[in-house]
C-alpha atoms as a PDB file:
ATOM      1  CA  UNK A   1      29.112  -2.928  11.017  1.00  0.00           C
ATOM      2  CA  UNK A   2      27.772  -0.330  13.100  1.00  0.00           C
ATOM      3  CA  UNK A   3      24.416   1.843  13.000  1.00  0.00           C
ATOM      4  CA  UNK A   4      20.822   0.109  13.842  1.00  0.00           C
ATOM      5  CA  UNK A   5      20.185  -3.480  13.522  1.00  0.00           C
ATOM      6  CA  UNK A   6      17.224  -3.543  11.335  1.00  0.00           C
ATOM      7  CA  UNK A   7      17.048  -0.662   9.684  1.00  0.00           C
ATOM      8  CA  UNK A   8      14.200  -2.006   6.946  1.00  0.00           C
ATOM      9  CA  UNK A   9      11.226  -3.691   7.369  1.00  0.00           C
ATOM     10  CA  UNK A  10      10.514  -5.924   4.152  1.00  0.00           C
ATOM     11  CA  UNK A  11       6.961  -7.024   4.029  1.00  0.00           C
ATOM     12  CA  UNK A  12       5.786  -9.981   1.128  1.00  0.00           C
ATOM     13  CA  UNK A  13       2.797 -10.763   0.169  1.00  0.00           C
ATOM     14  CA  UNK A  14       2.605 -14.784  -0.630  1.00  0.00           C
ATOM     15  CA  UNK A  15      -1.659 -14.338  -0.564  1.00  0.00           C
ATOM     16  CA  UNK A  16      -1.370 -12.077  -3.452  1.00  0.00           C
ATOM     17  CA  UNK A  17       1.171 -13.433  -5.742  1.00  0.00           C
ATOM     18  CA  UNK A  18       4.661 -14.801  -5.433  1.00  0.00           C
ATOM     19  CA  UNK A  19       6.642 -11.783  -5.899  1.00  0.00           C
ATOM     20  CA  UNK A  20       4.893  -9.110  -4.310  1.00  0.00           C
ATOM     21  CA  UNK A  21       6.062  -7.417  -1.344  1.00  0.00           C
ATOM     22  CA  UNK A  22       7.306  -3.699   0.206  1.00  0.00           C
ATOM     23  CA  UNK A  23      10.754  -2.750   1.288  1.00  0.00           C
ATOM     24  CA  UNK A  24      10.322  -0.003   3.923  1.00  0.00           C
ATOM     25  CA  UNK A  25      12.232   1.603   6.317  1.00  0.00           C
ATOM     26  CA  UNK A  26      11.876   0.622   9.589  1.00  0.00           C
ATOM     27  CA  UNK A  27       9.364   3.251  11.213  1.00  0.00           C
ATOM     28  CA  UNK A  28      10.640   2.383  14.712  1.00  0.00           C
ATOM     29  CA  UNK A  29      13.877   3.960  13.925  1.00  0.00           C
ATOM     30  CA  UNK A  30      12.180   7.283  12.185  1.00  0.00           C
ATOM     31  CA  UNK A  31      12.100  10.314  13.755  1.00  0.00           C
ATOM     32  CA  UNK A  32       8.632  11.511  14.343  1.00  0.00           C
ATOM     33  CA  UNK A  33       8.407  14.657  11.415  1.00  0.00           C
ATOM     34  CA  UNK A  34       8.753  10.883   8.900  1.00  0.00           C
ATOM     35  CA  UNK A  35       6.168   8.924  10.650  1.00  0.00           C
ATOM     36  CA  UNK A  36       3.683  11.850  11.396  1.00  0.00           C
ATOM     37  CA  UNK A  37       1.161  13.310   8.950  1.00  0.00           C
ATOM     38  CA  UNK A  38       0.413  17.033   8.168  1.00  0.00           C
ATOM     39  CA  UNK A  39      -2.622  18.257  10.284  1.00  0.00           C
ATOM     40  CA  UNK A  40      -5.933  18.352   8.992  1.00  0.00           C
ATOM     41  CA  UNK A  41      -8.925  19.807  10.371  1.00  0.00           C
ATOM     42  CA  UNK A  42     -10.866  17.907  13.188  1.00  0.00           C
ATOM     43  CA  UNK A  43     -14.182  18.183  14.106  1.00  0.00           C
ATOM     44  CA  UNK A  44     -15.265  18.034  17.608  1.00  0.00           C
ATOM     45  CA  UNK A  45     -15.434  13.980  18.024  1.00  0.00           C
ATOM     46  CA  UNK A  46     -11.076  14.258  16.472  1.00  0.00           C
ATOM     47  CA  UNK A  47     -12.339  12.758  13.250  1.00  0.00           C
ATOM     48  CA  UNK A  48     -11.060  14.293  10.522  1.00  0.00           C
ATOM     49  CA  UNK A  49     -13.675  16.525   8.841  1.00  0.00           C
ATOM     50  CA  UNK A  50     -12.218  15.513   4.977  1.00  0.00           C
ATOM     51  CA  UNK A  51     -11.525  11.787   5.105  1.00  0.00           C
ATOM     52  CA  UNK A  52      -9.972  12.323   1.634  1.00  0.00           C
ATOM     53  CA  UNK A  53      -7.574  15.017   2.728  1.00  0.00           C
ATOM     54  CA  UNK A  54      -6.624  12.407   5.674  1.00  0.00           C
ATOM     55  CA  UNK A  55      -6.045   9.551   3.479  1.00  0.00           C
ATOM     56  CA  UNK A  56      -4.064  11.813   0.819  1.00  0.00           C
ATOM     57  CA  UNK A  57      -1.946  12.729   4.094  1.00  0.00           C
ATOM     58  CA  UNK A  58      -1.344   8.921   5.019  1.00  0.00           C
ATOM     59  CA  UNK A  59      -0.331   8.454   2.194  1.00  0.00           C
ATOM     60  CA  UNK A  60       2.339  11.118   1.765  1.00  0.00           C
ATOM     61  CA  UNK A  61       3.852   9.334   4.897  1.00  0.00           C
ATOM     62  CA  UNK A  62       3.926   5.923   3.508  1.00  0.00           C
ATOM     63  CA  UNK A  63       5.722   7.571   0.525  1.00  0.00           C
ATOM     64  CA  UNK A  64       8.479   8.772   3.237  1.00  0.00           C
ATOM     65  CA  UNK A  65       9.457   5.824   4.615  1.00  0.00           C
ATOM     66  CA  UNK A  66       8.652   3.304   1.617  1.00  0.00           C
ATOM     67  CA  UNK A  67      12.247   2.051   0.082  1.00  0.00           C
ATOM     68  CA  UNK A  68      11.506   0.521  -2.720  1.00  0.00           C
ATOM     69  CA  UNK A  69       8.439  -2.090  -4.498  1.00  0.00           C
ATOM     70  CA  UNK A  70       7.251  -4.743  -6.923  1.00  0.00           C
ATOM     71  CA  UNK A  71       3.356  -4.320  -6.551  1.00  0.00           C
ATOM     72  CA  UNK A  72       0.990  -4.302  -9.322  1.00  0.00           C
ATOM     73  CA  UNK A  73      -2.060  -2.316 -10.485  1.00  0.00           C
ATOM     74  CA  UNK A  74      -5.017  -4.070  -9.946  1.00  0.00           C
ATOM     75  CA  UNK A  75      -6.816  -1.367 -12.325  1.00  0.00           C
ATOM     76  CA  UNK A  76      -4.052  -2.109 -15.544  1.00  0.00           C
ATOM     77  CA  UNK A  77      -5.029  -4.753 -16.767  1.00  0.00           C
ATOM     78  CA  UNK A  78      -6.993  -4.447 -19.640  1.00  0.00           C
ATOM     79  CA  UNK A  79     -11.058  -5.090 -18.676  1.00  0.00           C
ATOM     80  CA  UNK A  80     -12.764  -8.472 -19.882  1.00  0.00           C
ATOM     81  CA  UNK A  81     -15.624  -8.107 -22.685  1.00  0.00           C
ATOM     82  CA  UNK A  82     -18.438  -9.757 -20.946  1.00  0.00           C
ATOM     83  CA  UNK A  83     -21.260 -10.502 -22.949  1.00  0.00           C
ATOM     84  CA  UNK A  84     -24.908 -12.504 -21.673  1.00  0.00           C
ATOM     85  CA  UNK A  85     -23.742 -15.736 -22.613  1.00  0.00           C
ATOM     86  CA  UNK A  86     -20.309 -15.686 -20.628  1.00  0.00           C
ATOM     87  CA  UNK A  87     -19.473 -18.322 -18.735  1.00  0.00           C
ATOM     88  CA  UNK A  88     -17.975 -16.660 -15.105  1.00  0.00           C
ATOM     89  CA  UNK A  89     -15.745 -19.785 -14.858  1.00  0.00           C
ATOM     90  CA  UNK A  90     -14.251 -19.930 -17.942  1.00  0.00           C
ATOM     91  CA  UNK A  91     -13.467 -16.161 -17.976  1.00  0.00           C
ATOM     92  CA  UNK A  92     -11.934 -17.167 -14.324  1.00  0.00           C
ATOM     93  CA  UNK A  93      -9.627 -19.426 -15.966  1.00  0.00           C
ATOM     94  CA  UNK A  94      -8.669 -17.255 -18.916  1.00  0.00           C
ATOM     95  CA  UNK A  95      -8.271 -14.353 -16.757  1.00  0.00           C
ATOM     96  CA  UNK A  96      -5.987 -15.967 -14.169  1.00  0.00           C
ATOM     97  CA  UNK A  97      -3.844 -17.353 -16.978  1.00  0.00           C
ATOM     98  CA  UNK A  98      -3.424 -13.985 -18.612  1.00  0.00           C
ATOM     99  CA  UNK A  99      -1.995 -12.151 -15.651  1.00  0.00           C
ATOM    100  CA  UNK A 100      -1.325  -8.324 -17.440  1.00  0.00           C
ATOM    101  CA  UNK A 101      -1.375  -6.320 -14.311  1.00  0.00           C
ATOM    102  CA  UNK A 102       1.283  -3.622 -14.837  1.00  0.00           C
ATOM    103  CA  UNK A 103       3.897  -2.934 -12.373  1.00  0.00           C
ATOM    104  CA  UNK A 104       3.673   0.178 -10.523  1.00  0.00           C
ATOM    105  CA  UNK A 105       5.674   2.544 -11.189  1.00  0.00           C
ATOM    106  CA  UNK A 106       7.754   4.755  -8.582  1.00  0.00           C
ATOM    107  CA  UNK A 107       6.689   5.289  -5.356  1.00  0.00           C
ATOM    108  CA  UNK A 108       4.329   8.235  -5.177  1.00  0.00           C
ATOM    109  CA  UNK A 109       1.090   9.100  -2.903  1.00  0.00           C
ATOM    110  CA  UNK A 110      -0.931   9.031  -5.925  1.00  0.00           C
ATOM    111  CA  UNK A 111       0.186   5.224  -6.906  1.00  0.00           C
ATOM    112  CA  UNK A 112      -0.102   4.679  -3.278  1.00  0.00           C
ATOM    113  CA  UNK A 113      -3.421   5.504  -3.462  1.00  0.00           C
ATOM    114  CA  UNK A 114      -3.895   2.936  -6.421  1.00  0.00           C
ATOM    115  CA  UNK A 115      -2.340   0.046  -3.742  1.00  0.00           C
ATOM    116  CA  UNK A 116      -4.604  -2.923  -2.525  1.00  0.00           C
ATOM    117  CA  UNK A 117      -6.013  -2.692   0.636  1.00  0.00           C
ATOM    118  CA  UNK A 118      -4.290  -5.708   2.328  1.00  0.00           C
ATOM    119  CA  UNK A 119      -0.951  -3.791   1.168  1.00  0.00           C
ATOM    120  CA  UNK A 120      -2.379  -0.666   2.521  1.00  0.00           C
ATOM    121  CA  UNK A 121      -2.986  -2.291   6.159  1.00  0.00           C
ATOM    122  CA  UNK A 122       0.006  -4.326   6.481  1.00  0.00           C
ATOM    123  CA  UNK A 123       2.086  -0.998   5.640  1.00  0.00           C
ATOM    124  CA  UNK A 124      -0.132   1.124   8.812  1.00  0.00           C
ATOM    125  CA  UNK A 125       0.108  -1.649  11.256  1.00  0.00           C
ATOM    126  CA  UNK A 126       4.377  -1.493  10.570  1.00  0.00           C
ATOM    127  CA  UNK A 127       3.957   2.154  11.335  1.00  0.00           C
ATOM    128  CA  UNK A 128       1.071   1.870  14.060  1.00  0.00           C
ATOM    129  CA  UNK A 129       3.192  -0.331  16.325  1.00  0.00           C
ATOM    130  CA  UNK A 130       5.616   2.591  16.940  1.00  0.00           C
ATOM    131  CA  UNK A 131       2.604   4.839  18.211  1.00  0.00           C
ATOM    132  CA  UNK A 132       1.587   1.287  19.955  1.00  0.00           C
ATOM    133  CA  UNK A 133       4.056  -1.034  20.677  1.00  0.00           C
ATOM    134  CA  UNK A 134       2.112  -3.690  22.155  1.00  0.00           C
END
């Protein structure tokens, strides 16, 4: 077979359930237009001056380069009724048991934006190490 050895980067998340995880492709083999995002204005310390815009532009990246998923909402599922007398444990319980987080759907920067933040991270450090291979 020729072409690049790893050409995808699959990441799985055990900590947050048993079938979650990220097929990407592998950012070290990307060309720099995929990995980079569009400029937005910096003020005079480099920060961006709209975090929001700079986010919304991460995230248009991480829609480039990601493959395919099986992540979940963690805003679906349908919110607990929590009156004064609720016990926090047994709601725990029932909760877990339930499950009825929705699948995201396609891969977009808005339901990237909707990701948790451990996804989030793991996803930046794949890309980071190609600005910082260490």
């Amino acid at each position: 077979m020729s072409g690049y050895t790893n050409p995808y980067v699959l990441l799985q998340f055990p900590e947050l359930g048993d079938d979650v995880s990220v097929l990407m492709r592998n950012p070290q083999l990307l060309p720099p237009r995929d990995i980079t995002p569009e400029d937005v204005p910096l003020d005079a310390n480099g920060q961006p001056t709209d975090s929001q815009a700079a986010q919304e532009a991460m995230y248009r990246v991480f829609a480039r380069v990601i493959v395919a998923w099986k992540v979940y909402d963690p805003n679906g599922a349908a919110k607990p009724e929590v009156g004064p007398d609720t016990d926090p444990v047994a709601l725990y319980e029932q909760l877990r048991e339930g499950g009825g987080q929705p699948r995201l759907g396609e891969v977009t920067p808005e339901n990237i934006a909707r990701l948790p933040m451990r996804i989030t991270n793991r996803i930046m450090e794949e890309i980071g190490r190609v600005a910082d291979p260490q």
